[in-house]
C-alpha atoms as a PDB file:
ATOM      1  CA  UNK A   1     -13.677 -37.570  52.335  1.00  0.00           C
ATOM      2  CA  UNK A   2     -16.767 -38.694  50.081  1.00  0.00           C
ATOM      3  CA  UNK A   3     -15.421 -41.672  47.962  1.00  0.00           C
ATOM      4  CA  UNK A   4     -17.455 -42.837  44.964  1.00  0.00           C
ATOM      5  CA  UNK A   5     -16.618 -44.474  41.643  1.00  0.00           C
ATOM      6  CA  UNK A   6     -12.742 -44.877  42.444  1.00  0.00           C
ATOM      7  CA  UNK A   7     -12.985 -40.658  43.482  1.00  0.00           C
ATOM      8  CA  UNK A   8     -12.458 -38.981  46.074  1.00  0.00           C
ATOM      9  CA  UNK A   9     -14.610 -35.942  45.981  1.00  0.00           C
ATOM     10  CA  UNK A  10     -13.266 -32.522  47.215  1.00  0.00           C
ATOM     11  CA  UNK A  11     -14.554 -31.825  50.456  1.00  0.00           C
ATOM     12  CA  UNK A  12     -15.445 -28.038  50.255  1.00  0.00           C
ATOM     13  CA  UNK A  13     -16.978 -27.837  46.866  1.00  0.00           C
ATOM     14  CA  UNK A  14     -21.129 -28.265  46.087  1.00  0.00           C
ATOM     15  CA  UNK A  15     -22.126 -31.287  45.092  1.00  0.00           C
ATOM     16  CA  UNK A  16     -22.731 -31.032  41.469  1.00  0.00           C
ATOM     17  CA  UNK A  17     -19.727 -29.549  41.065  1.00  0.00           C
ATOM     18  CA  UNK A  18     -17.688 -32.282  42.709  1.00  0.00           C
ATOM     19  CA  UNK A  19     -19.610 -35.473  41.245  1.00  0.00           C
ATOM     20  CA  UNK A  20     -18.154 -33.379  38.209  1.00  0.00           C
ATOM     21  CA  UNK A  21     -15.154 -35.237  39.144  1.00  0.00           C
ATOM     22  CA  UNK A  22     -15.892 -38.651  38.474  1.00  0.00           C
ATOM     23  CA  UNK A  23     -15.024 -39.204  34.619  1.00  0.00           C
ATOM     24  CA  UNK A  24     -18.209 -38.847  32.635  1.00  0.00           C
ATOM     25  CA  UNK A  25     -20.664 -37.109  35.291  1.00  0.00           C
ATOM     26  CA  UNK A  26     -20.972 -33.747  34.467  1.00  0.00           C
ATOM     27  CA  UNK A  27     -22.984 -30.880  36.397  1.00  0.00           C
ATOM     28  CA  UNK A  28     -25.962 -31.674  33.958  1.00  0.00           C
ATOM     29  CA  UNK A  29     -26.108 -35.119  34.871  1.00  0.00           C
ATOM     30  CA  UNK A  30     -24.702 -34.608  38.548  1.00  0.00           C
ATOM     31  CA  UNK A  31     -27.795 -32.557  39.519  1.00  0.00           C
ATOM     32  CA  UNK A  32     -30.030 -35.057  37.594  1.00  0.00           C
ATOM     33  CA  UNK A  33     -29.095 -37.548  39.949  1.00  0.00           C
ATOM     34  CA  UNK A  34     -29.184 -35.740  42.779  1.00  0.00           C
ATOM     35  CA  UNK A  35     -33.020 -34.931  42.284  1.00  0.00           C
ATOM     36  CA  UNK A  36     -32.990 -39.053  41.615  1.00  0.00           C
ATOM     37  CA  UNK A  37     -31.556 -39.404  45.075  1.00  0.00           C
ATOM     38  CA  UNK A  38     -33.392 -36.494  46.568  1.00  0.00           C
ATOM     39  CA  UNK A  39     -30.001 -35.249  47.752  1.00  0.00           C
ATOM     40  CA  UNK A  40     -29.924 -31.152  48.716  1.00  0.00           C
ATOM     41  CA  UNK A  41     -28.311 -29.315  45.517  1.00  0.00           C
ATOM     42  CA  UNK A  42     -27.224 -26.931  48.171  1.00  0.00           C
ATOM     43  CA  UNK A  43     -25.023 -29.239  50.299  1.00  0.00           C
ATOM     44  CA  UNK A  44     -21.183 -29.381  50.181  1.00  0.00           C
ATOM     45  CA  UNK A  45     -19.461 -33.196  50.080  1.00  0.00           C
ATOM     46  CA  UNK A  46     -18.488 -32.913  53.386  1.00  0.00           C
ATOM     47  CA  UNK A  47     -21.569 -32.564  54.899  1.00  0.00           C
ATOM     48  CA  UNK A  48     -23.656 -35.786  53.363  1.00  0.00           C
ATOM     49  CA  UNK A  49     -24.632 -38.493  55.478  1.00  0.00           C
ATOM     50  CA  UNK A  50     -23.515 -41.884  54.779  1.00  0.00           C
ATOM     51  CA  UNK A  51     -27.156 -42.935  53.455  1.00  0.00           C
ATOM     52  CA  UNK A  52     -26.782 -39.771  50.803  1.00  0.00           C
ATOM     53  CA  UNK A  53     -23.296 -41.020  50.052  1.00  0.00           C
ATOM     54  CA  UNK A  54     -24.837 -44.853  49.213  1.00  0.00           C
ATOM     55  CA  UNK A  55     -27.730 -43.644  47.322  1.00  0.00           C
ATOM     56  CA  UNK A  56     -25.864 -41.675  45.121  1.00  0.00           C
ATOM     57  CA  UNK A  57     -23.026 -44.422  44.969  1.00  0.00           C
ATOM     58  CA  UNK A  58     -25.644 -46.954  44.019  1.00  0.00           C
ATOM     59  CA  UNK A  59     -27.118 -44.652  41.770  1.00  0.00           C
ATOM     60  CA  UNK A  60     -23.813 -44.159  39.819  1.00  0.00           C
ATOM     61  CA  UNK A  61     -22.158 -47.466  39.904  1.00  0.00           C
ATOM     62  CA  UNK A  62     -25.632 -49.235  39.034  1.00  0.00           C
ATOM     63  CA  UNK A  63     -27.515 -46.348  36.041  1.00  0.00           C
ATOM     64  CA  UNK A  64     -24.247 -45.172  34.287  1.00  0.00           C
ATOM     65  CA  UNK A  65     -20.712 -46.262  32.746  1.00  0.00           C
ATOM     66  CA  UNK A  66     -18.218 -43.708  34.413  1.00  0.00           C
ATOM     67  CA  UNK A  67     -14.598 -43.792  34.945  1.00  0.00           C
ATOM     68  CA  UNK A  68     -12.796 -46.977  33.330  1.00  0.00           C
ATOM     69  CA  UNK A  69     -15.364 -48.527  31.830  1.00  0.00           C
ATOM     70  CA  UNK A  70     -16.172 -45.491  30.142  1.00  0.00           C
ATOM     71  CA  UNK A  71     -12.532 -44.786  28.594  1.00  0.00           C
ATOM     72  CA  UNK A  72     -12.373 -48.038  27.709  1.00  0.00           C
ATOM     73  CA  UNK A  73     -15.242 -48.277  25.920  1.00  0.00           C
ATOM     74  CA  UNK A  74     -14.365 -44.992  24.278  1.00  0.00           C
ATOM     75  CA  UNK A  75     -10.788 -46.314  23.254  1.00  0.00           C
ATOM     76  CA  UNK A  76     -12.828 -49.256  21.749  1.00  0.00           C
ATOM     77  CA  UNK A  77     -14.763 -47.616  19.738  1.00  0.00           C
ATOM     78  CA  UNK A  78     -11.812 -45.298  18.155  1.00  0.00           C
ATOM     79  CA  UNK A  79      -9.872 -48.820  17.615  1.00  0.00           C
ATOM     80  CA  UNK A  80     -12.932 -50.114  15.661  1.00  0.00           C
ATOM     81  CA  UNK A  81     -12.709 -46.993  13.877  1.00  0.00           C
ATOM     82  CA  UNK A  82      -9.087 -47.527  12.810  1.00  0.00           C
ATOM     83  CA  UNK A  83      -9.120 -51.180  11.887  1.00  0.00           C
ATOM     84  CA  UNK A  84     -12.254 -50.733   9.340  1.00  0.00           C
ATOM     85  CA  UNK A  85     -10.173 -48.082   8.415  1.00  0.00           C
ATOM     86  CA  UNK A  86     -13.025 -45.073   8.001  1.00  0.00           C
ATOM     87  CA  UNK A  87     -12.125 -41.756   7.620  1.00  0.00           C
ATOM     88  CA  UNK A  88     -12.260 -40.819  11.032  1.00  0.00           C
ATOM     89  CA  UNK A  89     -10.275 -43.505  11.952  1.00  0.00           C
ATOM     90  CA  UNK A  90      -7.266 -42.682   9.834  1.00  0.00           C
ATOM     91  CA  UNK A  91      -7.696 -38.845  11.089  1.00  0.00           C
ATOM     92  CA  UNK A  92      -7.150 -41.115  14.531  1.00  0.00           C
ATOM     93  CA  UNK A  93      -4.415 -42.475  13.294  1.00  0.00           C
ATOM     94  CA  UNK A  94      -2.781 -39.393  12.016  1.00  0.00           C
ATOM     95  CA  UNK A  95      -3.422 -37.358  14.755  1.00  0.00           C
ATOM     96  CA  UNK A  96      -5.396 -35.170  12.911  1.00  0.00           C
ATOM     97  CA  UNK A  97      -8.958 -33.036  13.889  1.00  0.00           C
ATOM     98  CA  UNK A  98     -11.705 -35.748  13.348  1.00  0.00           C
ATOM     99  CA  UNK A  99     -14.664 -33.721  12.901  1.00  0.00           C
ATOM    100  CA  UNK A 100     -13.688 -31.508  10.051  1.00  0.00           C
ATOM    101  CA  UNK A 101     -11.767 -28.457  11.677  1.00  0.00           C
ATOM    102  CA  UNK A 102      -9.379 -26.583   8.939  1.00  0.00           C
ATOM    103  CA  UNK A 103      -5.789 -27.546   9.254  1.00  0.00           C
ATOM    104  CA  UNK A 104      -3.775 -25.133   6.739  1.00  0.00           C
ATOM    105  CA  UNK A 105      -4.154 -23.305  10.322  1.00  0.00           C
ATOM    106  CA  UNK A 106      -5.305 -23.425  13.673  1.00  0.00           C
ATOM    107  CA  UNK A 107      -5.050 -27.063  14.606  1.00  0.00           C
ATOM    108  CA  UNK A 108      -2.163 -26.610  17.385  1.00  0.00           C
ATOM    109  CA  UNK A 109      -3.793 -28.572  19.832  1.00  0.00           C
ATOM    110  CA  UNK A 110      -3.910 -31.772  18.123  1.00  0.00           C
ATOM    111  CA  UNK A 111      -1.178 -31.494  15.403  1.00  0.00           C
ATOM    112  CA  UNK A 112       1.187 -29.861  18.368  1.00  0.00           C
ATOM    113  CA  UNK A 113       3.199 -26.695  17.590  1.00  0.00           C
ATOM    114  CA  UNK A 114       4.221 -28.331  13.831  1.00  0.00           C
ATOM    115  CA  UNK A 115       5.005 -24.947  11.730  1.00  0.00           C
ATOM    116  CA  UNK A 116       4.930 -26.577   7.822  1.00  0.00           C
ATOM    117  CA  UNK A 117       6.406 -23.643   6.380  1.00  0.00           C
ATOM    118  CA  UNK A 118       9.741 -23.498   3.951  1.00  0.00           C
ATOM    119  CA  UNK A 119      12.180 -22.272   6.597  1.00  0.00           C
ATOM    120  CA  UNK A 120      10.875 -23.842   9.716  1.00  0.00           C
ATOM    121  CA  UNK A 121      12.413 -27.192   9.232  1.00  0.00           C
ATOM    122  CA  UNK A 122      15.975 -25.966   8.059  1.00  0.00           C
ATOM    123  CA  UNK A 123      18.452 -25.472  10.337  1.00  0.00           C
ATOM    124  CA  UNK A 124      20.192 -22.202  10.796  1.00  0.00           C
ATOM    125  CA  UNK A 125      22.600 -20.900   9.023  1.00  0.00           C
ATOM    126  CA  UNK A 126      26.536 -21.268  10.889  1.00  0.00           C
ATOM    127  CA  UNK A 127      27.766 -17.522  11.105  1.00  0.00           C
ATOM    128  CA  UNK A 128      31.350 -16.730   9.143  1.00  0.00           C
END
């Protein structure tokens, strides 16, 4: 099992697809630095040699911010957001789309299943 970044990579997928793994590598970038480290696209994980597996470790750890330095420098960022207190901070704050999605309908995903309707809150009516 290929190890890189704090991941372990899936043994029987291609290469691009399982750098895909490591938190901020996607196949895009994965098969940029594979041509970097003049890896085979073609390979699965399991079949690199330990001098593929360093280059591309090196390559990784040393070019790009991946895994936790990556979400932390993304929660960062939305804190700044909320202390200055900018509109997409307080859309942050409120749990709210950020990037100017409707919300009479169709935000689900971020709201959760909220239904702001007259009868959705009440509760139901006792039977005589």
């Amino acid at each position: 099992m290929v190890r890189i970044a704090g991941i372990n990579l899936p043994d029987n997928k291609k290469i691009p697809v399982a750098l895909s793994y490591i938190y901020g590598v996607g196949v895009p970038l994965a098969m940029h630095i594979l041509n970097e480290a003049k890896v085979d696209i073609g390979k699965r994980a399991k079949d690199l040699s330990p001098q593929e597996v360093n280059k591309l470790r090196d390559i990784i750890e040393k070019k790009y911010t991946v895994e936790g330095d990556l979400r932390r420098e993304i929660t960062l960022n939305i804190k700044r957001l909320k202390d200055i207190n900018s509109y997409r901070g307080l859309r942050h704050k409120r749990n709210l789309p950020t990037r100017g999605q409707r919300t009479k309908t169709n935000s689900r995903t971020r709201r959760g299943n909220v239904r702001k309707t007259m009868m959705s809150g009440k509760r139901k009516m006792e039977k005589k």
